[in-house]
Protein backbone atom coordinates (compact mmCIF):
# COMPACT_ATOMS: atom_id res chain seq x y z
CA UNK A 1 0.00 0.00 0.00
CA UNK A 2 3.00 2.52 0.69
CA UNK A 3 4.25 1.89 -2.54
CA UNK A 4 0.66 2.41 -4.00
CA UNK A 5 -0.14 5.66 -2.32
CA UNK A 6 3.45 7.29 -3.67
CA UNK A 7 2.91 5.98 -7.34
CA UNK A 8 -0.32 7.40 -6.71
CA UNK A 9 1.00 11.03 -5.51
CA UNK A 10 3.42 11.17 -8.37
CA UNK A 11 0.87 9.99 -10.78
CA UNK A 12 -1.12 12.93 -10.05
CA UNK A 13 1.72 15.11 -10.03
CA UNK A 14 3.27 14.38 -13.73
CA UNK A 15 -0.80 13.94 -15.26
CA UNK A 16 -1.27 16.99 -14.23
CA UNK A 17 1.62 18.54 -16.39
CA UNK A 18 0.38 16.56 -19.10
CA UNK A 19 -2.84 17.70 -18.92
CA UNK A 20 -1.83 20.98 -19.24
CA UNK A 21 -0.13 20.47 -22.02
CA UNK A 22 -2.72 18.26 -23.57
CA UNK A 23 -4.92 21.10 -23.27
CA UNK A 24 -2.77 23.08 -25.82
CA UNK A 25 -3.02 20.45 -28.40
CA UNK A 26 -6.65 19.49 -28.12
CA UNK A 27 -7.99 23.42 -28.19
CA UNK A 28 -5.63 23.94 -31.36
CA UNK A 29 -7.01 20.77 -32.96
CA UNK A 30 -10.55 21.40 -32.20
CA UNK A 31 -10.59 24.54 -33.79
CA UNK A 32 -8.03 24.39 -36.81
CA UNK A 33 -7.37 20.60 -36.93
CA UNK A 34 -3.78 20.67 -36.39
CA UNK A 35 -1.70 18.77 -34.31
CA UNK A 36 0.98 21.57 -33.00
CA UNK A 37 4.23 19.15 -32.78
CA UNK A 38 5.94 22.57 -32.18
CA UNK A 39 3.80 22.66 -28.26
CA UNK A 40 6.48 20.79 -26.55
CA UNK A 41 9.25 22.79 -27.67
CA UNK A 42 7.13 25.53 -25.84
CA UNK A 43 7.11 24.33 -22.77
CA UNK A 44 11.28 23.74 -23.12
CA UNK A 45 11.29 27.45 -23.70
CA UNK A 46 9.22 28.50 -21.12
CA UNK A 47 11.55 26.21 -18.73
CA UNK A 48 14.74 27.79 -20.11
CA UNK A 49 13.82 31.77 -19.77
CA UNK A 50 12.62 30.79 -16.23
CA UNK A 51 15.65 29.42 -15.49
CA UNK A 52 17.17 32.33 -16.69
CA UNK A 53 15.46 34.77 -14.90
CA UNK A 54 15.89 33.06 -11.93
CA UNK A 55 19.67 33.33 -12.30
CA UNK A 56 18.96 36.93 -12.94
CA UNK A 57 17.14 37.54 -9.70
CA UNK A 58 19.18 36.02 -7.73
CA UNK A 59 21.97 37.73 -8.79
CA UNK A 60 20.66 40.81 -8.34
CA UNK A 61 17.90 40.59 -5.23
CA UNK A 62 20.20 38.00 -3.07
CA UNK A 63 17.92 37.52 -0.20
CA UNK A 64 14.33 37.80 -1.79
CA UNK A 65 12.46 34.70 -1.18
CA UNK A 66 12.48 31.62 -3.51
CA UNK A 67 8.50 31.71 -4.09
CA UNK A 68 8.57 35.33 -4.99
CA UNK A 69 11.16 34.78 -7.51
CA UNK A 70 9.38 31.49 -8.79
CA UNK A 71 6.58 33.55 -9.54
CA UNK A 72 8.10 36.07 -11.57
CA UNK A 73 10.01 33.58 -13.02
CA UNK A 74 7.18 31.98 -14.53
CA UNK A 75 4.87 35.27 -15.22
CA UNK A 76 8.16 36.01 -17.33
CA UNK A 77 8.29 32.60 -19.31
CA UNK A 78 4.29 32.83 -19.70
CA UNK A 79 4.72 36.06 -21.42
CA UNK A 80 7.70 34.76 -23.44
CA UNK A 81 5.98 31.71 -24.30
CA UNK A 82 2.66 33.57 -25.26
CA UNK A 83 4.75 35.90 -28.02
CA UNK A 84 6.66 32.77 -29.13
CA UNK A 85 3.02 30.82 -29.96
CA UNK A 86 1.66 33.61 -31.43
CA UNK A 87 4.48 34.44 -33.48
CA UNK A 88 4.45 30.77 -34.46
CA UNK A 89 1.01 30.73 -35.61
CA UNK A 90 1.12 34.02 -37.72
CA UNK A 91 4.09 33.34 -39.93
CA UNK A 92 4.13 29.30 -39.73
CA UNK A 93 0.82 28.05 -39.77
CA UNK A 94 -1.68 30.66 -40.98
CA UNK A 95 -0.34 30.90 -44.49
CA UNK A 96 -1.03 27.21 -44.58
CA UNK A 97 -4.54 27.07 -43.44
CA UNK A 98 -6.33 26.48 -46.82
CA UNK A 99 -3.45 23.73 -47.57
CA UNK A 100 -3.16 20.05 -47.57
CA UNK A 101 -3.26 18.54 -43.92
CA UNK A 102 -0.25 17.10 -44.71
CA UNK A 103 1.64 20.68 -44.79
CA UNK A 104 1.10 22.15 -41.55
CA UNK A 105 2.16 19.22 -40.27
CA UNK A 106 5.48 18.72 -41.82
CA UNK A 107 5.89 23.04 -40.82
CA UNK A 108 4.81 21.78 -36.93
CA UNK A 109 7.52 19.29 -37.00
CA UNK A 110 9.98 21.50 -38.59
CA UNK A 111 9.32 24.13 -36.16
CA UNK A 112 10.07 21.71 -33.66
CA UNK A 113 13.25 21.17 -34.74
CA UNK A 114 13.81 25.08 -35.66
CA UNK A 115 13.36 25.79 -31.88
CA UNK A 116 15.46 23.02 -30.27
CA UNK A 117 17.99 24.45 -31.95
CA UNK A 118 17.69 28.00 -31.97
CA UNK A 119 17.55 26.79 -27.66
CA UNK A 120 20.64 24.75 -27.83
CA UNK A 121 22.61 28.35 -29.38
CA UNK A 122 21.30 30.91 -27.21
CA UNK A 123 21.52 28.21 -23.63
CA UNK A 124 23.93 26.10 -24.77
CA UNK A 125 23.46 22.05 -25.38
CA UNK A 126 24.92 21.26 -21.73
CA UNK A 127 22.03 20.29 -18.56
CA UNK A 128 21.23 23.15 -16.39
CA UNK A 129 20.74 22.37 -12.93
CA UNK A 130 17.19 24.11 -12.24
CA UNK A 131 17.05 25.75 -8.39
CA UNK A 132 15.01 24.56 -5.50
CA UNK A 133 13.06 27.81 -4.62
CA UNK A 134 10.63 26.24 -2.55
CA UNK A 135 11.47 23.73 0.89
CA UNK A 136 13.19 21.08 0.89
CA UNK A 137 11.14 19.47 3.50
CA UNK A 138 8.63 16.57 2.71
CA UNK A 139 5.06 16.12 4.45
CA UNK A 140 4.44 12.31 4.91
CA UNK A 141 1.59 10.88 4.58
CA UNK A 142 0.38 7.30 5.11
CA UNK A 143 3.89 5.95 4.37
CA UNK A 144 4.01 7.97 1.60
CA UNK A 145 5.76 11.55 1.32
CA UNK A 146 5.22 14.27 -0.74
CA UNK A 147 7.60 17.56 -1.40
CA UNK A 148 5.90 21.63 -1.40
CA UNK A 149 7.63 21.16 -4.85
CA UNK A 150 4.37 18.65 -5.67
CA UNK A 151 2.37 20.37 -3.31
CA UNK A 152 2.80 23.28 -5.35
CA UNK A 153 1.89 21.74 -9.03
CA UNK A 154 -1.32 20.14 -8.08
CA UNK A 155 -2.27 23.42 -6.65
CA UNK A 156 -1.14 25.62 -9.43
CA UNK A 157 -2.69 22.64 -12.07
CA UNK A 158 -6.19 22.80 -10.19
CA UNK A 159 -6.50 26.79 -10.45
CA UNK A 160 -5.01 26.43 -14.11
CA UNK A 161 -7.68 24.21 -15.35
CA UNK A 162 -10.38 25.95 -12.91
CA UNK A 163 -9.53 29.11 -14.88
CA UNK A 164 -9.76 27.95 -18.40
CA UNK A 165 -13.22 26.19 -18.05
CA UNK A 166 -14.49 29.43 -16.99
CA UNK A 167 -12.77 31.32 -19.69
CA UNK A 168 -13.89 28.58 -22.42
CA UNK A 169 -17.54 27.84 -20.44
CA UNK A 170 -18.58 32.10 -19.09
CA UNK A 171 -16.35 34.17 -21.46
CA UNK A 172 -17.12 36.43 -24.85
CA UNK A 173 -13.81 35.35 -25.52
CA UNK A 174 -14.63 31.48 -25.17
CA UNK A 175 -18.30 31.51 -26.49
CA UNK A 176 -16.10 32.58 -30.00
CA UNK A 177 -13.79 29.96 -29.77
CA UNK A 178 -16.44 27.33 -28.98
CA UNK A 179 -18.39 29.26 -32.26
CA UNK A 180 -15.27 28.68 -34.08
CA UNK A 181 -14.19 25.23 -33.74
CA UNK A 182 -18.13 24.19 -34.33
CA UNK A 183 -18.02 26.23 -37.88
CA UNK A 184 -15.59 28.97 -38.04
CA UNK A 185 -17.42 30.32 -41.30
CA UNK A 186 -20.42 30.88 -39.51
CA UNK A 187 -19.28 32.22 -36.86
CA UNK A 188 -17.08 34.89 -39.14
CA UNK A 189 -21.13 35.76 -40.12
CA UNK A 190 -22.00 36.09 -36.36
CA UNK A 191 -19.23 38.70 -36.03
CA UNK A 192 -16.35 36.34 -34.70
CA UNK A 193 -12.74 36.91 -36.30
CA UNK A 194 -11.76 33.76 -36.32
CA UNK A 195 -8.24 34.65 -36.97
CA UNK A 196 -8.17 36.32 -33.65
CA UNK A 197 -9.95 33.65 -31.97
CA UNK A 198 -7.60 31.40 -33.51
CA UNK A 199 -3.91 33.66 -32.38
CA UNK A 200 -5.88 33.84 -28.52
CA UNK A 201 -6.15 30.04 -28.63
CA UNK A 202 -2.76 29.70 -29.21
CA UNK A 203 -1.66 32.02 -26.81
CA UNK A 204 -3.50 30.28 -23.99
CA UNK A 205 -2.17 26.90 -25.21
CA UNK A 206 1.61 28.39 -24.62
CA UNK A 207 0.45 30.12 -21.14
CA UNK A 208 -0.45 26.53 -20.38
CA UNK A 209 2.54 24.83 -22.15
CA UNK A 210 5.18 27.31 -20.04
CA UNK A 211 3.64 26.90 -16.78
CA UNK A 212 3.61 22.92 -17.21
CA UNK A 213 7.71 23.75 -18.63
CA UNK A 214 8.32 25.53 -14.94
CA UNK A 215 6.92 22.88 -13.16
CA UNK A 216 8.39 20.04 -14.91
CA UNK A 217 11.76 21.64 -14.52
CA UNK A 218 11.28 22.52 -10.77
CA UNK A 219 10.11 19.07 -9.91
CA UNK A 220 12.99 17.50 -12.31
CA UNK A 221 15.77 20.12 -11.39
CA UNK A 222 17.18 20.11 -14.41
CA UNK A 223 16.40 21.80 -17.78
CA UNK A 224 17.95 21.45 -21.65
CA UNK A 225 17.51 22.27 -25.17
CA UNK A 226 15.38 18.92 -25.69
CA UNK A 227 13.57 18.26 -22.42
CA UNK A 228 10.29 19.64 -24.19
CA UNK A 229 10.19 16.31 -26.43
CA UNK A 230 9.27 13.78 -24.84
CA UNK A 231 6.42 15.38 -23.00
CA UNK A 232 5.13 17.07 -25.39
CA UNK A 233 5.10 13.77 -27.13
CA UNK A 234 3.52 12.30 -24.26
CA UNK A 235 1.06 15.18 -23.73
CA UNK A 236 -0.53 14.62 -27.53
CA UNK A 237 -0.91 10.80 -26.41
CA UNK A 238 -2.65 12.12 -23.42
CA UNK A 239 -5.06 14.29 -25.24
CA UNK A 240 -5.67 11.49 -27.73
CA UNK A 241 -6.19 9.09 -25.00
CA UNK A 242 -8.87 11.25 -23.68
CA UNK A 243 -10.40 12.60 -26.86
CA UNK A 244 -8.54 14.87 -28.87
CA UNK A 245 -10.51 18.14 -29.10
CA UNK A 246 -12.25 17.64 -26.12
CA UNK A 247 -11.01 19.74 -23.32
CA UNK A 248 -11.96 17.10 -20.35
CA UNK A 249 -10.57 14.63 -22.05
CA UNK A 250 -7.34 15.73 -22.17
CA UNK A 251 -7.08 16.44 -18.58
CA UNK A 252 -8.93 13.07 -17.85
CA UNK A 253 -6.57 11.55 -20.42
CA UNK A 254 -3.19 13.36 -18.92
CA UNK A 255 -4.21 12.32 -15.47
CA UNK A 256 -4.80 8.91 -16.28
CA UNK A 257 -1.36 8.81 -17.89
CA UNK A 258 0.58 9.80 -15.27
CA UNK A 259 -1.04 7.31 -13.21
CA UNK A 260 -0.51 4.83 -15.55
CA UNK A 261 3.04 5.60 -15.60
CA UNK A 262 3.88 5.96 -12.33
CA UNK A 263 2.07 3.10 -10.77
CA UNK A 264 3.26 1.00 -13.82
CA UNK A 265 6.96 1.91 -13.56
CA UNK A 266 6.94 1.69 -9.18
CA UNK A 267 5.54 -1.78 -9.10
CA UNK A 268 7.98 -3.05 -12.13
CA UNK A 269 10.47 -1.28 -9.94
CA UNK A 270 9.60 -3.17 -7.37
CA UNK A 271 9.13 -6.71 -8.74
CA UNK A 272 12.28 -6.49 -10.29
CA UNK A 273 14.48 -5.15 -7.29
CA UNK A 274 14.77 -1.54 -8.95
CA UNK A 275 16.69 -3.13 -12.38
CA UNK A 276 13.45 -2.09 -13.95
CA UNK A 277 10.95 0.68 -13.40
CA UNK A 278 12.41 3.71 -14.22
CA UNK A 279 14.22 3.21 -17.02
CA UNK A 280 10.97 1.62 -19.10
CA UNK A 281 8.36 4.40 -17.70
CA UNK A 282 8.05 5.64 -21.41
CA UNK A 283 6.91 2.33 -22.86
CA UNK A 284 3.73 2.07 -20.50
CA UNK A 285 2.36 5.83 -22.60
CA UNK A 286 2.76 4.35 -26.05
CA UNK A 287 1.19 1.02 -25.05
CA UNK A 288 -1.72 3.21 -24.18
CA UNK A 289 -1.72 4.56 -27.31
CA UNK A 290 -1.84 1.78 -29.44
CA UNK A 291 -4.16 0.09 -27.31
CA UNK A 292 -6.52 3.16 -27.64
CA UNK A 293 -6.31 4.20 -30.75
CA UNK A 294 -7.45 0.01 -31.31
CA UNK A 295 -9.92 -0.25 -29.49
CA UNK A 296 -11.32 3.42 -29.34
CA UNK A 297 -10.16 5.76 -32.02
CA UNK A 298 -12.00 8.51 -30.94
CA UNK A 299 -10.68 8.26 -26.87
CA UNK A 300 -12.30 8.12 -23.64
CA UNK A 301 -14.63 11.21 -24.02
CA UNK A 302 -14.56 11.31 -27.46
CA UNK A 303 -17.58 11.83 -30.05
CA UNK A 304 -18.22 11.70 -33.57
CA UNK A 305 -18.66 15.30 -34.93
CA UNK A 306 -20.11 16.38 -37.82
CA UNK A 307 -18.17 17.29 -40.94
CA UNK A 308 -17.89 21.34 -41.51
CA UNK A 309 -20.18 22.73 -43.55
């Protein structure tokens, strides 16, 4: 049961990054239909200029307290991260709207690589070791422990999500995107700009994306050019685990994953003596995958929707 309850605290603790993420890709899919390989490399960026600025601060305010700079930190890489996505979407994918799927995707994946290395000039290739701004100290409970690091995530994931459902669900601003993704040239008739609606969706999606990039590197301590791939990559299976385009399912579907992974990789860990575990936590998301995308195409909250006028 110990070893349950921890798997079960971490679980929570990386699904909840992936939901965030997930949320990026499945509000960009369900309006435009594209699948934004670029996202992860977002949330690598938004982990980077943190880390900078945290250097920064602490090199000139010795003394101020780690949460205070953790917040600015992050305010800093949200902006950042914003101007990045919406640069993205301007001069990368809008010019390819009315093109074959097949093109934006091949400019997503391209972008990808464009900004993993335009990171490894301007940080360097070499791991950065990321600062522990918050207590060391761990709360146990029930066997189990659990940092103010992880404390900290869940708490910032819960208001994150609690905020965009009543942006998407009470908002002008998400009563046009919900327009938009249903039929965006309707909605252009209603008095929507879809190309704004569009440019605020992916702003939110990289708001998301560098929050989930300043948690992942606080809870990892570390940070590099490439750390943004292999969430992001597991982020996308998230959000088609849960539905891809449906904004529930992508947190149901990043939650799940986590869980999946974490309770997966602990008791492999320990059946095996600790040979195993860690090193094969990636398989246990891609197994997922195929197995969902067998048996349930659509995901967990999926539906069938209607082909655009």
């Amino acid at each position: 049961m110990d070893i349950l309850l921890q798997q079960v605290i971490n679980g929570l603790v990386l699904g909840s990054m992936y939901a965030l993420v997930a949320l990026g890709y499945t509000m960009v899919y369900g309006i435009i239909n594209l699948i934004n390989f670029a996202h992860g490399e977002v949330l690598m960026i938004g982990a980077l200029t943190s880390w900078t600025i945290i250097g920064l601060m602490r090199d000139a305010m010795p003394g101020t307290p780690g949460w205070i700079i953790l917040i600015v930190a992050a305010l800093i890489a949200c902006v950042v991260a914003a101007a990045l996505n919406f640069t993205i979407e301007k001069v990368a994918y809008r010019p390819l709207r009315g093109s074959p799927k097949l093109a934006p995707l091949i400019t997503a994946i391209g972008m990808s690589i464009l900004l993993q290395t335009l990171a490894m000039i301007i940080w360097k290739p070499n791991y950065k070791a990321y600062p522990t701004l918050l207590s060391s100290d761990v709360y146990h409970i029930s066997g189990a422990v659990i940092s103010p690091t992880q404390i900290m995530i869940l708490s910032v994931t819960a208001v994150s999500l609690s905020v965009l459902m009543w942006l998407v669900n009470f908002t002008k601003l998400g009563r046009a995107m919900r327009a938009t993704a249903e039929n965006p040239r309707v909605a252009s008739l209603m008095g929507v700009k879809p190309d704004m609606v569009i440019s605020a969706t992916f702003v939110i999606g990289a708001v998301l994306a560098a929050i989930a990039g300043v948690m992942y590197a606080s809870n990892y301590g570390t940070a590099q050019h490439t750390m943004g791939f292999l969430p992001g990559l597991k982020a996308f299976t998230a959000a088609v685990f849960g539905g891809i385009g449906n904004l529930a399912g992508a947190v149901v579907g990043g939650v799940l994953l986590g869980l999946i992974e974490a309770i997966g990789s602990g008791y492999l860990g320990a059946a095996t003596g600790g040979l195993l575990g860690s090193h094969y936590t990636d398989i246990f998301a891609f197994i997922v995958l195929i197995i969902m995308l067998t048996l349930r195409p659509s995901g967990l909250l999926g539906e069938r929707v209607a082909d655009r006028a």
